[in-house]
C-alpha atoms as a PDB file:
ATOM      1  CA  UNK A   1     -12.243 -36.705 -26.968  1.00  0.00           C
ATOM      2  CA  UNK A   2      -8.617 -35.541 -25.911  1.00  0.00           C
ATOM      3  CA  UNK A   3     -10.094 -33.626 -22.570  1.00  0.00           C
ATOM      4  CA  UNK A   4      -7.736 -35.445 -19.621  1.00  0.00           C
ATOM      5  CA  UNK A   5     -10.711 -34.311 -17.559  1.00  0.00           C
ATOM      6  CA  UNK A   6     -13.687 -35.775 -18.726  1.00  0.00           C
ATOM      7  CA  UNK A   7     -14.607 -39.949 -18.410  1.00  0.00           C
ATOM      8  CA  UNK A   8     -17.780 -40.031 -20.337  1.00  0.00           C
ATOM      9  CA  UNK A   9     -19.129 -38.504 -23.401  1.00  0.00           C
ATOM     10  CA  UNK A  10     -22.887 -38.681 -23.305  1.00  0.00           C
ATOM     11  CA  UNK A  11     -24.578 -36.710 -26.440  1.00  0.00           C
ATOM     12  CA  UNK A  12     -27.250 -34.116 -26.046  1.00  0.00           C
ATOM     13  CA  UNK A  13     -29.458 -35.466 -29.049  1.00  0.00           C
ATOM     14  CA  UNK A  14     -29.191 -38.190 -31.699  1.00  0.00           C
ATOM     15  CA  UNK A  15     -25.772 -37.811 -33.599  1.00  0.00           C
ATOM     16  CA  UNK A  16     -27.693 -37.043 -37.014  1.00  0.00           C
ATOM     17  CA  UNK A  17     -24.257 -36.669 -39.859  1.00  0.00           C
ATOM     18  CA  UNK A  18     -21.929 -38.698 -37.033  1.00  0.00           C
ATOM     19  CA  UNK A  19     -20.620 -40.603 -40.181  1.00  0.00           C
ATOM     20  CA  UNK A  20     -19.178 -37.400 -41.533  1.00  0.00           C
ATOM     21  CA  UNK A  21     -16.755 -37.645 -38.248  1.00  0.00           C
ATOM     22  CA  UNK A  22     -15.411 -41.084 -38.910  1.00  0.00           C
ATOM     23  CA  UNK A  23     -12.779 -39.854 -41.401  1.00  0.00           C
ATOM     24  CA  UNK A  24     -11.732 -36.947 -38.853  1.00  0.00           C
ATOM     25  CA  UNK A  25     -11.189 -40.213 -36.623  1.00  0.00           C
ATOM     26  CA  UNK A  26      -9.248 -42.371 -38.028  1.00  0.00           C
ATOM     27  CA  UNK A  27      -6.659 -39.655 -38.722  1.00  0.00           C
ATOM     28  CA  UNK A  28      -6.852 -39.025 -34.680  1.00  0.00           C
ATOM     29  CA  UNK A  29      -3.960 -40.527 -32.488  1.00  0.00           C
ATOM     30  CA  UNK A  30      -6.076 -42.653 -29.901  1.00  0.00           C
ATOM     31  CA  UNK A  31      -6.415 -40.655 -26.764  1.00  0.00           C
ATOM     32  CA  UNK A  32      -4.632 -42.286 -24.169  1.00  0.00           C
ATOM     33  CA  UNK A  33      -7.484 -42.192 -21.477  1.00  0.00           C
ATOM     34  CA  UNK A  34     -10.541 -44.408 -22.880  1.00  0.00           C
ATOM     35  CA  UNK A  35     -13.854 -42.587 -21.945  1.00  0.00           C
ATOM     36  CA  UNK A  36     -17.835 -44.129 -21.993  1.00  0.00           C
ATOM     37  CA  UNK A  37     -19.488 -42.397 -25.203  1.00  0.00           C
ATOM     38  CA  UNK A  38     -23.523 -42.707 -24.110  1.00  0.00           C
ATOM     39  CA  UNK A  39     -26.641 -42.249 -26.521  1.00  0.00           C
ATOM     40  CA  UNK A  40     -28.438 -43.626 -28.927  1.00  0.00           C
ATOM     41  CA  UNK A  41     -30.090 -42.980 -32.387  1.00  0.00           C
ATOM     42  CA  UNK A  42     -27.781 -42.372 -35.090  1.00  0.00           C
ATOM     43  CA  UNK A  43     -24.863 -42.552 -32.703  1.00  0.00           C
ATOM     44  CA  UNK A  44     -24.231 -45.740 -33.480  1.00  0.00           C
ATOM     45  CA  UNK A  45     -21.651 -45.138 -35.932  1.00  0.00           C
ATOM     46  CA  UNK A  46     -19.460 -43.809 -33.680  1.00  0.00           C
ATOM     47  CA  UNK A  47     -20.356 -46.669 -30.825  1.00  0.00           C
ATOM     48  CA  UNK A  48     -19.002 -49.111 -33.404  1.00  0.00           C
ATOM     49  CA  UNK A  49     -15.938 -47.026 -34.304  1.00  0.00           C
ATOM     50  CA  UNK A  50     -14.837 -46.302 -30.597  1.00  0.00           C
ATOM     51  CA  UNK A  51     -15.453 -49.782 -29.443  1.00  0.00           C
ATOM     52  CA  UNK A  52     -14.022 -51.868 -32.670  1.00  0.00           C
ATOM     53  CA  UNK A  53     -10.921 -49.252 -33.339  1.00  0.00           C
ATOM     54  CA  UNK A  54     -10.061 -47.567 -30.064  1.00  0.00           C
ATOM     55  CA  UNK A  55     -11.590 -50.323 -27.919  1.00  0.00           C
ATOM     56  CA  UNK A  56     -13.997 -48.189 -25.620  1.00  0.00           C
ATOM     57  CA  UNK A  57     -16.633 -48.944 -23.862  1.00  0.00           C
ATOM     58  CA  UNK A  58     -20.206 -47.716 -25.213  1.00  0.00           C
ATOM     59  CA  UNK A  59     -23.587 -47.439 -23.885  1.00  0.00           C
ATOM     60  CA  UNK A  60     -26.620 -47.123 -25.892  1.00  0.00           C
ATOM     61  CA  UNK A  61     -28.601 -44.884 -23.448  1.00  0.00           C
ATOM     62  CA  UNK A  62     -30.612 -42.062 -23.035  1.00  0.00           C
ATOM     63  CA  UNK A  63     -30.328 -38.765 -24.866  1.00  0.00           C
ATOM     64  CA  UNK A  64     -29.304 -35.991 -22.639  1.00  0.00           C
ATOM     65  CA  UNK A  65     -32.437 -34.216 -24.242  1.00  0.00           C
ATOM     66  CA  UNK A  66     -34.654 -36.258 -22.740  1.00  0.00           C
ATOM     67  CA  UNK A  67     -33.769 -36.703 -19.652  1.00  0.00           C
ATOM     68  CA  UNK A  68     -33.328 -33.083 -18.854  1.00  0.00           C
ATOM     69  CA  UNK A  69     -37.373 -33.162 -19.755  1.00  0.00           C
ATOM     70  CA  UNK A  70     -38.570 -36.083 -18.225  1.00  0.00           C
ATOM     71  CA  UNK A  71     -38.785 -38.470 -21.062  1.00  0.00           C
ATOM     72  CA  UNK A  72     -37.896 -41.604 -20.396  1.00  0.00           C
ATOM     73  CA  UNK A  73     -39.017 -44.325 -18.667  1.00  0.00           C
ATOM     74  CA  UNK A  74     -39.234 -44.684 -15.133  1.00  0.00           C
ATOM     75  CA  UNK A  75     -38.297 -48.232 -15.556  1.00  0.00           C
ATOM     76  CA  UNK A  76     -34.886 -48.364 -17.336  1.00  0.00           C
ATOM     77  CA  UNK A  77     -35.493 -52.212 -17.886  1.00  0.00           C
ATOM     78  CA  UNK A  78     -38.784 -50.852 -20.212  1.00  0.00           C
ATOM     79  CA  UNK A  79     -37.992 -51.951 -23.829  1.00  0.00           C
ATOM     80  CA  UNK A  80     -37.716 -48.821 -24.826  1.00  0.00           C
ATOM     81  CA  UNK A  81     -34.142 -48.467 -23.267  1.00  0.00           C
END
């Protein structure tokens, strides 16, 4: 989150115990660079804490898992995605 050389944050798997990091935080300054957190699942704690606290964007998207195996959609308008 405080890398000045990353833009995006896109998780690996579904953020299973993500609530556990909202405490952690809120005691965090606000990095001063916002960055694109990507993913879905149980991620979506931290999609509503980064875009209702620290005002960045989200994206609920594909897991990094998948896609490095093929599973997803070849149509990202499917309604899976």
């Amino acid at each position: 989150l405080q890398s000045k050389e990353t833009d995006v944050i896109w998780a690996l798997r579904g953020g299973y115990g993500c609530n556990h990091l909202l405490p952690d935080l809120a005691k965090m300054k606000k990095p001063a660079r916002a960055k694109l957190l990507i993913g879905i699942s149980d991620l979506t704690s931290l999609h509503l804490y980064l875009t209702q606290k620290w005002k960045w964007p989200t994206w609920h998207g594909p897991l990094l898992d998948r896609c490095g195996k093929g599973e997803y959609p070849e149509d990202l308008d499917s309604e899976l995605w």
